[in-house]
Protein backbone atom coordinates (compact mmCIF):
# COMPACT_ATOMS: atom_id res chain seq x y z
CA UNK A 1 -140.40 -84.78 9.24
CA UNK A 2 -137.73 -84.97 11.86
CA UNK A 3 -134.63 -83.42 12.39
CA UNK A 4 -131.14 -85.56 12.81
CA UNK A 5 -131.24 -85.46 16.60
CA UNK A 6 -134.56 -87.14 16.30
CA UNK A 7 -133.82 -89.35 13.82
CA UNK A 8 -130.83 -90.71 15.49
CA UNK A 9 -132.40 -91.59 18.42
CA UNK A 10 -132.45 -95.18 19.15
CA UNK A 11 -136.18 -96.73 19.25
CA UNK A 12 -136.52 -96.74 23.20
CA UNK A 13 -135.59 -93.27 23.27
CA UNK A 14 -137.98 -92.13 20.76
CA UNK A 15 -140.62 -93.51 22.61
CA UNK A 16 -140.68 -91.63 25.86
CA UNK A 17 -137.94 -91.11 28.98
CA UNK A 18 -138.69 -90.62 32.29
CA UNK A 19 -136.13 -88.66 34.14
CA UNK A 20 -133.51 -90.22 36.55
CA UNK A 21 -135.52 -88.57 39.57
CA UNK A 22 -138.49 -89.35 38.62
CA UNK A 23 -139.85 -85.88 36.61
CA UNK A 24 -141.80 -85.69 34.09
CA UNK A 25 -141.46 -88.12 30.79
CA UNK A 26 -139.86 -86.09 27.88
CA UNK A 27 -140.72 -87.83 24.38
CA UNK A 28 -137.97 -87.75 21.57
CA UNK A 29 -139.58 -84.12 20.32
CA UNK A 30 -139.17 -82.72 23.53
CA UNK A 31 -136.10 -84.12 24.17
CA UNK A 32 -135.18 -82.31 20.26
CA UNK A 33 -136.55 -79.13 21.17
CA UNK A 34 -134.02 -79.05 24.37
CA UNK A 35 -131.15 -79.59 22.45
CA UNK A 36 -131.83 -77.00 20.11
CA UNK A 37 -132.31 -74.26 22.89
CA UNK A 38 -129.11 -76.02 24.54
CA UNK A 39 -127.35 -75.04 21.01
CA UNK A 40 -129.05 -71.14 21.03
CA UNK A 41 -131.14 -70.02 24.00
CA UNK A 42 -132.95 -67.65 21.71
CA UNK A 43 -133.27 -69.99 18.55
CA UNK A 44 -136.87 -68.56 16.80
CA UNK A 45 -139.94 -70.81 17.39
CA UNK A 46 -140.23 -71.07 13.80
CA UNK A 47 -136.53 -72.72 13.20
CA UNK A 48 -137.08 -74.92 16.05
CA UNK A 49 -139.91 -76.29 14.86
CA UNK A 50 -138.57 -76.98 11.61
CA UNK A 51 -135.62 -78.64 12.86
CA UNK A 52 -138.09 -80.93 15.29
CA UNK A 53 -141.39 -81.36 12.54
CA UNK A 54 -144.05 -78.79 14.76
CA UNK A 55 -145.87 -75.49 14.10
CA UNK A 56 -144.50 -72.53 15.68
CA UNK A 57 -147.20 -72.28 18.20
CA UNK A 58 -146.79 -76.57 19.13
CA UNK A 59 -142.95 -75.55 19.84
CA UNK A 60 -143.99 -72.22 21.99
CA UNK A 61 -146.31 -75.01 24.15
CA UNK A 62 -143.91 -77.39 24.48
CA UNK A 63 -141.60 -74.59 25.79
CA UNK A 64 -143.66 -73.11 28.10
CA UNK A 65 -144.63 -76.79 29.74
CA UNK A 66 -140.75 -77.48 29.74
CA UNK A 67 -140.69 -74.62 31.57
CA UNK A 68 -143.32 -74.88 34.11
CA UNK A 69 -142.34 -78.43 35.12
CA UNK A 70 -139.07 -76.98 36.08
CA UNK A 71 -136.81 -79.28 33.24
CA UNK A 72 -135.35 -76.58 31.93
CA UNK A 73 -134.64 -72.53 32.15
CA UNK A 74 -133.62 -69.94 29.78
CA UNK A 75 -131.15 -67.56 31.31
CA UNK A 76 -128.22 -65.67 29.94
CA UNK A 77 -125.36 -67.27 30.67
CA UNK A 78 -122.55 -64.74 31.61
CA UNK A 79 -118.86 -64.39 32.73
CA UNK A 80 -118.05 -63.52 35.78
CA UNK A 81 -115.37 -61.30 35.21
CA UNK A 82 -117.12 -58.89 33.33
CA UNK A 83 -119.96 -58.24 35.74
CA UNK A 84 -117.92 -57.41 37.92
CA UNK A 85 -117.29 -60.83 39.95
CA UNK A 86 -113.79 -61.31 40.36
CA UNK A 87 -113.02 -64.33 42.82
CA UNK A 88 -115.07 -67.63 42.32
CA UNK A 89 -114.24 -70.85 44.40
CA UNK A 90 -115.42 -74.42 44.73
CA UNK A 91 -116.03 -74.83 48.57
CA UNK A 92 -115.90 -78.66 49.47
CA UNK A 93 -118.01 -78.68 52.64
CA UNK A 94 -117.91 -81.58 55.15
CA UNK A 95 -121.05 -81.64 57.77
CA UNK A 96 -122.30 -83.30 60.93
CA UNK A 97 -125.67 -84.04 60.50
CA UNK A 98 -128.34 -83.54 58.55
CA UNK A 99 -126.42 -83.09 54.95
CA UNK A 100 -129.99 -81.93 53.46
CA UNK A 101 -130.85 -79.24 56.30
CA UNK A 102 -126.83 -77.82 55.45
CA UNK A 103 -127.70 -77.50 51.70
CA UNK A 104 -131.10 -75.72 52.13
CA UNK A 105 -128.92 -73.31 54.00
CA UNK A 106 -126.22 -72.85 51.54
CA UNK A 107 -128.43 -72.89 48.58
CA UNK A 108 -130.47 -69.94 50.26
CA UNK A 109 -127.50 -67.81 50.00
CA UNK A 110 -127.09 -65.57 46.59
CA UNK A 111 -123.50 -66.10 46.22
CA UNK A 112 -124.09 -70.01 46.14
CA UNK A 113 -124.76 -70.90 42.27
CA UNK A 114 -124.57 -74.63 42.78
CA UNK A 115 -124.69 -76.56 45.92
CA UNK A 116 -124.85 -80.71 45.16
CA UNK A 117 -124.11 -83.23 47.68
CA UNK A 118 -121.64 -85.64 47.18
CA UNK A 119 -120.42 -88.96 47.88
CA UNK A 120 -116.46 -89.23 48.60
CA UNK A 121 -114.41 -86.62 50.92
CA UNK A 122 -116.98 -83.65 51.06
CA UNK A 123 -120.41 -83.72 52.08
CA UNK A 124 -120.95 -80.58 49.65
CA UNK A 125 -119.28 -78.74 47.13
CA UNK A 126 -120.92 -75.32 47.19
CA UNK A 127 -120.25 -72.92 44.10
CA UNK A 128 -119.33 -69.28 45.41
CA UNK A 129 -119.12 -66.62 43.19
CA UNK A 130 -118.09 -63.44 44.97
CA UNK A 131 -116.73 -59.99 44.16
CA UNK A 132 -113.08 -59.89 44.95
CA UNK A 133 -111.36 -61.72 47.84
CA UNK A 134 -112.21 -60.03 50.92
CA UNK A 135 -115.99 -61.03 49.71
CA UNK A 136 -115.12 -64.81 49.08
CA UNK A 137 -113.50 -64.60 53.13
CA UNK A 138 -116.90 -62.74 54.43
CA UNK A 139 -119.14 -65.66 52.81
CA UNK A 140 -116.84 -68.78 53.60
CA UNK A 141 -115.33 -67.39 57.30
CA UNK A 142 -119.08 -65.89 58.46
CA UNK A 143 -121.26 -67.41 56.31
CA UNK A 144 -120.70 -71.14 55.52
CA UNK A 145 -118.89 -71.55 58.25
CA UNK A 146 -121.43 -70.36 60.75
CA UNK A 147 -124.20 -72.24 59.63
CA UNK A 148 -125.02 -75.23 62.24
CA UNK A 149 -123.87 -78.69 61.08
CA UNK A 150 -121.06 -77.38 59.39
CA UNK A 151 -117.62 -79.27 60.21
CA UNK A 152 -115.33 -78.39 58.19
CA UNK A 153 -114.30 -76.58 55.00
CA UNK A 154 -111.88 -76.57 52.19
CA UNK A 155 -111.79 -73.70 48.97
CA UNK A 156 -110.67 -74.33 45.86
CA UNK A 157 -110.25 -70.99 44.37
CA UNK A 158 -110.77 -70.78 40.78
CA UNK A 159 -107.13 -68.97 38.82
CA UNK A 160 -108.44 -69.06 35.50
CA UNK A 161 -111.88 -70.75 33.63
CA UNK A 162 -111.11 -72.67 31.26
CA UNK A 163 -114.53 -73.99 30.10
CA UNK A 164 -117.94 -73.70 31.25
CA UNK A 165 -120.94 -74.76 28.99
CA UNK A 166 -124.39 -76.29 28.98
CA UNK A 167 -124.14 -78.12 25.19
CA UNK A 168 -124.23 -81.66 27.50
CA UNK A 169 -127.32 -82.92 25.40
CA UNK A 170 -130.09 -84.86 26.11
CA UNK A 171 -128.85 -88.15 25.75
């Protein structure tokens, strides 16, 4: 027996979904699974594979595949603040170039959480979480700045986080 997000699932989705890049197919029980971690990163085996209609163990195996394909992780999710990271930024990055050589760069660098590339006014928008301000200057001014291709840059620092979750779904 299946749980609602299952259930609700529309008959092409049951079936099987490959992912937009071209990973690994995720079946409508994997895709449940997800969603229940997504709701509580430490949700028992057992309740999970109640909700979804598995054994304990069938969950813990789907898991660990989910896991070794690289679709999802299980981290703790903290704030900033109080670990002692005061000054975050968004960091729209404009490059001459090769875009892909410029994000290898930036992703290589620990206070980058999220480097994407973009289509519209920024090459990049590069993530920066940093200790206080004098940090967030080190990384952009010496840093970003210095790595080759690099044009341009414009911060966005962040006064005040309003929301920041992972509960997007499966769809």
């Amino acid at each position: 027996m299946h749980s609602e997000p299952v259930a609700s699932r529309s008959a092409d989705q049951r079936d099987s979904r490959e992912s937009r890049n071209g990973g690994p197919q995720l079946d409508a029980v994997s895709l449940a699974i997800i969603e229940q971690l997504q709701e509580d990163g430490r949700r028992p085996y057992a309740a999970i594979g109640k909700a979804v209609g598995l054994s304990e163990a069938a969950v813990r195996q789907r898991v660990q595949k989910l896991l070794d394909q690289g679709v999802m992780q299980i981290v703790a999710v903290t704030d900033p603040l109080t670990v002692g990271f005061r000054r975050q930024a968004m960091v729209g990055v404009n490059v001459e170039g090769d875009v892909e050589s410029v994000a290898d760069a930036l992703a290589a660098m620990s206070e980058c959480e999220y480097v994407v590339m973009t289509a519209g006014s920024f090459d990049l928008m590069v993530e920066v979480v940093c200790e206080d301000d004098d940090h967030l200057l080190e990384v952009i001014n010496r840093r970003i700045r210095a790595v080759p291709g690099v044009r341009s840059t414009e911060s966005f620092v962040y006064l005040k986080l309003k929301k920041q979750t992972y509960m997007w779904g499966t769809r």
